[in-house]
C-alpha atoms as a PDB file:
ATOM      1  CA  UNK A   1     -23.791   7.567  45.020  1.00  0.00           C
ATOM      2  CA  UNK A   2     -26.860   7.234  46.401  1.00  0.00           C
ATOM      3  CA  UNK A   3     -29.904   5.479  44.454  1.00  0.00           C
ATOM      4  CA  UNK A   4     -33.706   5.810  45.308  1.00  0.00           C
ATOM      5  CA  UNK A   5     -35.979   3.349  44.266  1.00  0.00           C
ATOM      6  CA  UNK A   6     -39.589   4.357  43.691  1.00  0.00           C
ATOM      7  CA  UNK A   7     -40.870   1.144  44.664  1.00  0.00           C
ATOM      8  CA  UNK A   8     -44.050   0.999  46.787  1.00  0.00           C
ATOM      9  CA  UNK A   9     -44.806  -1.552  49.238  1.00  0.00           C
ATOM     10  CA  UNK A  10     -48.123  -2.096  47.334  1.00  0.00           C
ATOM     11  CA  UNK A  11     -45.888  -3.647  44.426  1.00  0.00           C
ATOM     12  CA  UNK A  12     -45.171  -6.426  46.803  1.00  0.00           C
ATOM     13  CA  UNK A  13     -47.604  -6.713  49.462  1.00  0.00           C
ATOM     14  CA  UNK A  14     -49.190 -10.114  49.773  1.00  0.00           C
ATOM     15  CA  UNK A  15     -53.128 -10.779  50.861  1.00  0.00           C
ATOM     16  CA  UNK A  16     -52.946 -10.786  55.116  1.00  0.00           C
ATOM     17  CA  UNK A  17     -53.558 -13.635  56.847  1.00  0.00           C
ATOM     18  CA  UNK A  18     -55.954 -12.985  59.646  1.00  0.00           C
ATOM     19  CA  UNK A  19     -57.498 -14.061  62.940  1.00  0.00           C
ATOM     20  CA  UNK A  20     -59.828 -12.718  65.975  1.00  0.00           C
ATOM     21  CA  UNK A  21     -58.445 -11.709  69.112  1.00  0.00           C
ATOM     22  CA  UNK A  22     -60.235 -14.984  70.812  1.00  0.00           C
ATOM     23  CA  UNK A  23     -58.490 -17.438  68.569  1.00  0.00           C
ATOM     24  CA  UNK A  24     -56.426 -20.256  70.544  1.00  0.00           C
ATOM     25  CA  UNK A  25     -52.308 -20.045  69.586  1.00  0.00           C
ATOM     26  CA  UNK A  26     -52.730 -23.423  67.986  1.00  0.00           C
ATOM     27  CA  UNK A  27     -55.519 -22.139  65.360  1.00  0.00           C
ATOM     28  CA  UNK A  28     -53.456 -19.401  64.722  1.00  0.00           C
ATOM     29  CA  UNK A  29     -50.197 -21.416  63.880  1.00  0.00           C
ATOM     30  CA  UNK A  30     -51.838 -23.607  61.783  1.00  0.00           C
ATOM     31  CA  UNK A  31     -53.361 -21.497  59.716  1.00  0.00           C
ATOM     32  CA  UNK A  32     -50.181 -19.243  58.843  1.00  0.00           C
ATOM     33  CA  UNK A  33     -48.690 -22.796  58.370  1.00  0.00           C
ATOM     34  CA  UNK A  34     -51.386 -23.675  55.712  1.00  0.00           C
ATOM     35  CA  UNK A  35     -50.736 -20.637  53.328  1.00  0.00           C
ATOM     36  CA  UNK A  36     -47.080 -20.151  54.486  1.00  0.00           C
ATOM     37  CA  UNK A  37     -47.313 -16.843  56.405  1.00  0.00           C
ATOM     38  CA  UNK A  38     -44.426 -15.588  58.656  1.00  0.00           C
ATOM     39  CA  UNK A  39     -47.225 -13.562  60.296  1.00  0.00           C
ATOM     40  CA  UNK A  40     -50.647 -13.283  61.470  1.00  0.00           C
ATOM     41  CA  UNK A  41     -52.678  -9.989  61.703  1.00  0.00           C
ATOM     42  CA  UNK A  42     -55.143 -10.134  64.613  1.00  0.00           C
ATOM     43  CA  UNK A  43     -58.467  -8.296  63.789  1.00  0.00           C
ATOM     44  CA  UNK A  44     -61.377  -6.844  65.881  1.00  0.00           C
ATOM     45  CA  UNK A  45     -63.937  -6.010  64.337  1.00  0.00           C
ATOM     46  CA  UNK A  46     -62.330  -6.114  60.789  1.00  0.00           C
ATOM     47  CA  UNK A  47     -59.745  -3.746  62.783  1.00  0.00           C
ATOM     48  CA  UNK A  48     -56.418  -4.814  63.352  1.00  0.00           C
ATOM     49  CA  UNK A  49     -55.517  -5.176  66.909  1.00  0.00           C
ATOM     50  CA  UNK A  50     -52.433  -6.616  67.247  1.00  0.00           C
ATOM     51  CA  UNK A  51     -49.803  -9.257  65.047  1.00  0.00           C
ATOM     52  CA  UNK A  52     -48.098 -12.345  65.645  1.00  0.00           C
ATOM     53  CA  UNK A  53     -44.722 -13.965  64.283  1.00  0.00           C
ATOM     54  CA  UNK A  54     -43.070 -16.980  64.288  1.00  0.00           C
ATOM     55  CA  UNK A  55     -40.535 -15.268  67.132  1.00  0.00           C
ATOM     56  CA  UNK A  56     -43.555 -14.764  68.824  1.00  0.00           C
ATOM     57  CA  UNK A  57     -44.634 -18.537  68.691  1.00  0.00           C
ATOM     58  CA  UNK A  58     -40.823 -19.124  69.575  1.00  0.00           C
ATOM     59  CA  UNK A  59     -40.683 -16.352  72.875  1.00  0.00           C
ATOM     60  CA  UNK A  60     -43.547 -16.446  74.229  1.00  0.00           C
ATOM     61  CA  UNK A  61     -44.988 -19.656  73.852  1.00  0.00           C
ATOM     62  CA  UNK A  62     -42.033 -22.332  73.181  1.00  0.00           C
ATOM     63  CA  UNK A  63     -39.676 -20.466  75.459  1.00  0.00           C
ATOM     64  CA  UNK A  64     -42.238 -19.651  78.240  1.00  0.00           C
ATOM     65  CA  UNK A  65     -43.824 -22.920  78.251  1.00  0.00           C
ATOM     66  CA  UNK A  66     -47.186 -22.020  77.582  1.00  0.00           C
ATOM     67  CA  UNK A  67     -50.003 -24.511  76.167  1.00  0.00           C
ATOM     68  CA  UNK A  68     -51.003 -23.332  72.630  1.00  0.00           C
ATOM     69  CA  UNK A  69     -54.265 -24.909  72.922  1.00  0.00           C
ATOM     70  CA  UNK A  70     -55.677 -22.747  75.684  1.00  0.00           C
ATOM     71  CA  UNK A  71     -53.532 -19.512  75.178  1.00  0.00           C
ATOM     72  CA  UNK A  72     -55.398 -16.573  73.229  1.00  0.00           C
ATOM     73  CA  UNK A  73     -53.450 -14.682  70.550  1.00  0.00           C
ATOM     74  CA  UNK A  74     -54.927 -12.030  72.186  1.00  0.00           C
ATOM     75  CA  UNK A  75     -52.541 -12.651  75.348  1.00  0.00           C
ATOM     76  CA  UNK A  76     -49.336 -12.849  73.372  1.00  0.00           C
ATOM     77  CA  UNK A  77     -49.492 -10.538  70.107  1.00  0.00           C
ATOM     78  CA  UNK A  78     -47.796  -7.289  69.445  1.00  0.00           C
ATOM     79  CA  UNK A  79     -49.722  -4.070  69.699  1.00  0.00           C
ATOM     80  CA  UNK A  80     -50.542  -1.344  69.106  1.00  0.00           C
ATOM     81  CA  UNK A  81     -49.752  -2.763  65.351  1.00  0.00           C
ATOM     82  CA  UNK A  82     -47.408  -0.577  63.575  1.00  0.00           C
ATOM     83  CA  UNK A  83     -48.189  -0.341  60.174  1.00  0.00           C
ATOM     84  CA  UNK A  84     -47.496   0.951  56.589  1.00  0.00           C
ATOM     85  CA  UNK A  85     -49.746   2.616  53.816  1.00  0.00           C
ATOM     86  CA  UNK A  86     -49.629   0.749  50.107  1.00  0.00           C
ATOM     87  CA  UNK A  87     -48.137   4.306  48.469  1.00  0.00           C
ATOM     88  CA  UNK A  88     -45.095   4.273  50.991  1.00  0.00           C
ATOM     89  CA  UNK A  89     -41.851   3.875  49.614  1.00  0.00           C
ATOM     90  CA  UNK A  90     -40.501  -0.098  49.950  1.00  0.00           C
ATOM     91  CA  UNK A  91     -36.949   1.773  51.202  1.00  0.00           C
ATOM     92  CA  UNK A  92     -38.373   3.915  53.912  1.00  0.00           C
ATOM     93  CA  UNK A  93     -40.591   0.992  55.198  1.00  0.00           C
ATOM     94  CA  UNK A  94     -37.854  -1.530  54.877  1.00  0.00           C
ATOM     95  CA  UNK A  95     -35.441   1.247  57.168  1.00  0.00           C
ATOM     96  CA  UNK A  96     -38.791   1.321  59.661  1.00  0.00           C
ATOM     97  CA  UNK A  97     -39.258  -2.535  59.922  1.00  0.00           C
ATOM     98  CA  UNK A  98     -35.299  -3.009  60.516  1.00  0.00           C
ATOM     99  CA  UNK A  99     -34.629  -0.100  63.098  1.00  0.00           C
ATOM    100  CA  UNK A 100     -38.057  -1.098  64.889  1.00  0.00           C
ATOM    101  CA  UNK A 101     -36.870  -4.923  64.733  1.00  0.00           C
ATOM    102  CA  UNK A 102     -40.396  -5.800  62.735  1.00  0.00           C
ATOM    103  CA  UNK A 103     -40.518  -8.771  60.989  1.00  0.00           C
ATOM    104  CA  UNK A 104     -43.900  -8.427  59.236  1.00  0.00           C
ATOM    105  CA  UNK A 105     -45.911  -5.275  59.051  1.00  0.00           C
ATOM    106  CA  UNK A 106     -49.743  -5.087  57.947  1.00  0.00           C
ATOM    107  CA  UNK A 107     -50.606  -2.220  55.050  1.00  0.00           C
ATOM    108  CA  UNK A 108     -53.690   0.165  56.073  1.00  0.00           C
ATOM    109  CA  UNK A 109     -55.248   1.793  53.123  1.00  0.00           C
ATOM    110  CA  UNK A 110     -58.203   4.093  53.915  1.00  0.00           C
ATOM    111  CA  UNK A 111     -58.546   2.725  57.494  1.00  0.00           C
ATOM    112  CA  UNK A 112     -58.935  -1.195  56.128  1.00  0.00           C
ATOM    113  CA  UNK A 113     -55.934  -3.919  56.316  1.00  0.00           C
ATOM    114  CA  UNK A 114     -55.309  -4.363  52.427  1.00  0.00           C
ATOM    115  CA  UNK A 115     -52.156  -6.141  52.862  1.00  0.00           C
ATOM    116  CA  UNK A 116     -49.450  -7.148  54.568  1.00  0.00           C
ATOM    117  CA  UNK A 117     -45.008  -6.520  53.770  1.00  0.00           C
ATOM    118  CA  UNK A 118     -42.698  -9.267  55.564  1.00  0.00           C
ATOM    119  CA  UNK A 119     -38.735  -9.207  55.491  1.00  0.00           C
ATOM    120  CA  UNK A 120     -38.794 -12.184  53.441  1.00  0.00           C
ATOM    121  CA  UNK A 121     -40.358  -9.977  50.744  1.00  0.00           C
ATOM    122  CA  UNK A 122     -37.869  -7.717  50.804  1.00  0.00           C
ATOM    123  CA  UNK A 123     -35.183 -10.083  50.570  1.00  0.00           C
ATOM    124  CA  UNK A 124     -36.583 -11.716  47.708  1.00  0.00           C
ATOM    125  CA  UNK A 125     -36.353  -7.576  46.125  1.00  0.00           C
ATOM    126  CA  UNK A 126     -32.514  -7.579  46.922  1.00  0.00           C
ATOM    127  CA  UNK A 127     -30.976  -9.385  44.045  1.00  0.00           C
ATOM    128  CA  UNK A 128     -32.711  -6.804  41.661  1.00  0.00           C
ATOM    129  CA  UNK A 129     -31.971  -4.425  43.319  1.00  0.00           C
ATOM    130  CA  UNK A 130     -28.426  -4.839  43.872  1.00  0.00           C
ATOM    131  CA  UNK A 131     -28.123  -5.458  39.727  1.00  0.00           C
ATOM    132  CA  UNK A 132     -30.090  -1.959  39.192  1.00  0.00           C
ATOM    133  CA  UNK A 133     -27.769  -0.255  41.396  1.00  0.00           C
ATOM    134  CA  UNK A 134     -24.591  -1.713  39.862  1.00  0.00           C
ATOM    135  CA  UNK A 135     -25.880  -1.104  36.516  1.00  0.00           C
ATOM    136  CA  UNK A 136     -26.540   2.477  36.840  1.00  0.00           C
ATOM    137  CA  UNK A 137     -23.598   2.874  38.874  1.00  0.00           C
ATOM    138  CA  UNK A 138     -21.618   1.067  35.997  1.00  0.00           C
ATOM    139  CA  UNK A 139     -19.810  -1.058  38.150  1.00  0.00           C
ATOM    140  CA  UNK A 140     -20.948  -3.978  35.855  1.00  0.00           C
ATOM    141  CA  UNK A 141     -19.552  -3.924  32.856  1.00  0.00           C
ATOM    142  CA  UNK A 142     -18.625  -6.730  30.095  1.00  0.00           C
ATOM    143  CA  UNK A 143     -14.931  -6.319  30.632  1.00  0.00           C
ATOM    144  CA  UNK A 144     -13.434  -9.278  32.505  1.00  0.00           C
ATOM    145  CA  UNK A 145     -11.025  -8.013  35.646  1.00  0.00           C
ATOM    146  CA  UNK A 146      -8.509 -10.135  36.227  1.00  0.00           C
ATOM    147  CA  UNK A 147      -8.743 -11.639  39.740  1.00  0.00           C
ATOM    148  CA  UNK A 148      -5.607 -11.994  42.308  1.00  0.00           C
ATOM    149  CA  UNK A 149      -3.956 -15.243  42.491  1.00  0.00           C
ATOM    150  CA  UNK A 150      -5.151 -17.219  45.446  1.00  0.00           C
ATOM    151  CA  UNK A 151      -2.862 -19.463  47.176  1.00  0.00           C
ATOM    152  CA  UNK A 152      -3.861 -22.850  48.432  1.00  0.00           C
ATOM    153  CA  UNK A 153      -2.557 -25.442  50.664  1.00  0.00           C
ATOM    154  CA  UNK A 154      -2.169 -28.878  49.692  1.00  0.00           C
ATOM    155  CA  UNK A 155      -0.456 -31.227  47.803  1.00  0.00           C
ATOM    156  CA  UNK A 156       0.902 -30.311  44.291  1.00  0.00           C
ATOM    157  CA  UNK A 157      -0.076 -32.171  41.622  1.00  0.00           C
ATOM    158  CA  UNK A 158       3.205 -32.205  39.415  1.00  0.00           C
ATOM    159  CA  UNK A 159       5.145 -33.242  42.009  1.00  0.00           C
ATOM    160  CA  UNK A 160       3.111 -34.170  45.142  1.00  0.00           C
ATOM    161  CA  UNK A 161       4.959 -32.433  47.537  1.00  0.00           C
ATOM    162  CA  UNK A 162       3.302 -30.668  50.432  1.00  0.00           C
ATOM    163  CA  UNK A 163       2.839 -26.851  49.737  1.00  0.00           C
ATOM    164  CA  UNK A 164       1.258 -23.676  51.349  1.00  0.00           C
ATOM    165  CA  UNK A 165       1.683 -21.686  47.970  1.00  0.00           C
ATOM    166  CA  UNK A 166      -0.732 -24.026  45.989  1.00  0.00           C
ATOM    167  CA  UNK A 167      -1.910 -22.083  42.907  1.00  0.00           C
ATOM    168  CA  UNK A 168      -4.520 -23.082  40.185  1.00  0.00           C
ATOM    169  CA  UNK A 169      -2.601 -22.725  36.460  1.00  0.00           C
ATOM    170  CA  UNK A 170      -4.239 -22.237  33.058  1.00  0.00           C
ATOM    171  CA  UNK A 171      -3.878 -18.983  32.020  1.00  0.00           C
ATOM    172  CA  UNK A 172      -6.646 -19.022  29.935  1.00  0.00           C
ATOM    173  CA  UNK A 173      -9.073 -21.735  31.302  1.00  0.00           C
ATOM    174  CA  UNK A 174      -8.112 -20.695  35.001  1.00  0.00           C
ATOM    175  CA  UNK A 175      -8.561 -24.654  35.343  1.00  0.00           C
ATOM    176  CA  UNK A 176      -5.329 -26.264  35.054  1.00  0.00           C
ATOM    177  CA  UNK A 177      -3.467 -28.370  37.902  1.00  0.00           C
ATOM    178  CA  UNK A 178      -2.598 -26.984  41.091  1.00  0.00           C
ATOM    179  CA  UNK A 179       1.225 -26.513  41.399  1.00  0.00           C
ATOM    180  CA  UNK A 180       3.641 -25.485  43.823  1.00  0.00           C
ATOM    181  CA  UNK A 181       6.202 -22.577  43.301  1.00  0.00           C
ATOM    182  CA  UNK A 182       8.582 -24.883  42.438  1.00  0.00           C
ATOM    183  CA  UNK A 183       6.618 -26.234  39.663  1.00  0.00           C
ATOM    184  CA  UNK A 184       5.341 -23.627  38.229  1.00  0.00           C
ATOM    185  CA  UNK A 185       8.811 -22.212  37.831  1.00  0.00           C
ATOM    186  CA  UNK A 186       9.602 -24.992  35.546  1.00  0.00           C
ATOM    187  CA  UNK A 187       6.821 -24.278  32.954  1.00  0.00           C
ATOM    188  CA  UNK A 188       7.707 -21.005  31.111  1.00  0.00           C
ATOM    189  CA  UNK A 189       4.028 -22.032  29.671  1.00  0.00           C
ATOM    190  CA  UNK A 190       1.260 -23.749  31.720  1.00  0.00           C
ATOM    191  CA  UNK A 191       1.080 -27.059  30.815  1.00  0.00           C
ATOM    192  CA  UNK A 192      -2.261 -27.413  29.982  1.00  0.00           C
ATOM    193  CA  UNK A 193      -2.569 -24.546  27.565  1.00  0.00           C
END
């Protein structure tokens, strides 16, 4: 079963963060490192041009070597700059960013950068989305399943011999001692209940 979220990556776009083409590396990094950006849009004449990443920072100017204080942004951004529009749907754009390998893409409404989507805001969507799906799927349900018996290895603690068939007792509680076969042969009920 299949569930469609409508979604739209103007419900969780965030303000860009933005720089011209001549800007050094270094003014670039530290201003997505004063409001926290994973990315940078690079703008030409209030166009966008091109975008930078923290990989980016990582490959092409840690790896490579380069001085941040004389390289341009222009010489090491991505472009052409692909983009989304605010009305898209937040599924289809997260399926673009993660085939394409895009870790931040700017939103174009109307020709003008309005906003920009990263991967981080799309994890932060995945817990609530997981619960809607399960929800309407009805795999959550206020019936407790009971779980398989896991076996442990250690020492038991009723009779502290070695054993690779550790299991936790309490029927109830699920917190009683851990006991070997052996021991828990010997209670018909679990001690602690």
């Amino acid at each position: 079963m299949v569930f469609e979220s409508n979604i739209r990556v103007s419900d969780i776009m965030v303000e860009p963060v933005t720089c011209v083409r001549d800007s050094t590396v270094r003014e670039a990094a530290t201003l997505m490192n004063s409001v926290n950006s994973r990315g940078i849009v690079i703008i030409d004449k209030n166009n966008p041009v091109g975008i930078l990443t923290e990989t980016d920072f990582v490959e092409k100017i840690a790896a490579e070597r380069r001085d941040p204080e004389s390289t341009l942004v222009c010489d090491i951004m991505t472009s052409p700059v692909i983009t989304a529009a605010p009305e898209e749907l937040l599924s289809s754009t997260g399926k673009k960013m993660s085939s394409m390998k895009i870790r931040c893409m700017p939103v174009i409404a109307n020709g003008e950068l309005i906003g920009i989507v990263s991967e981080g805001d799309l994890a932060k969507l995945a817990p609530i989305l997981i619960e809607n799906a399960a929800e309407r799927s009805g795999i959550c349900s206020d019936a407790r399943f009971e779980r398989d018996p896991v076996s442990l290895a250690g020492y038991c603690e009723n009779c502290e011999n070695y054993s690779y068939d550790l299991r936790q007792t309490g029927a109830v509680s699920g917190r009683g001692p851990l006991l070997c076969a052996e021991c828990r042969d010997l209670f018909v009920k679990d001690p602690i209940d």
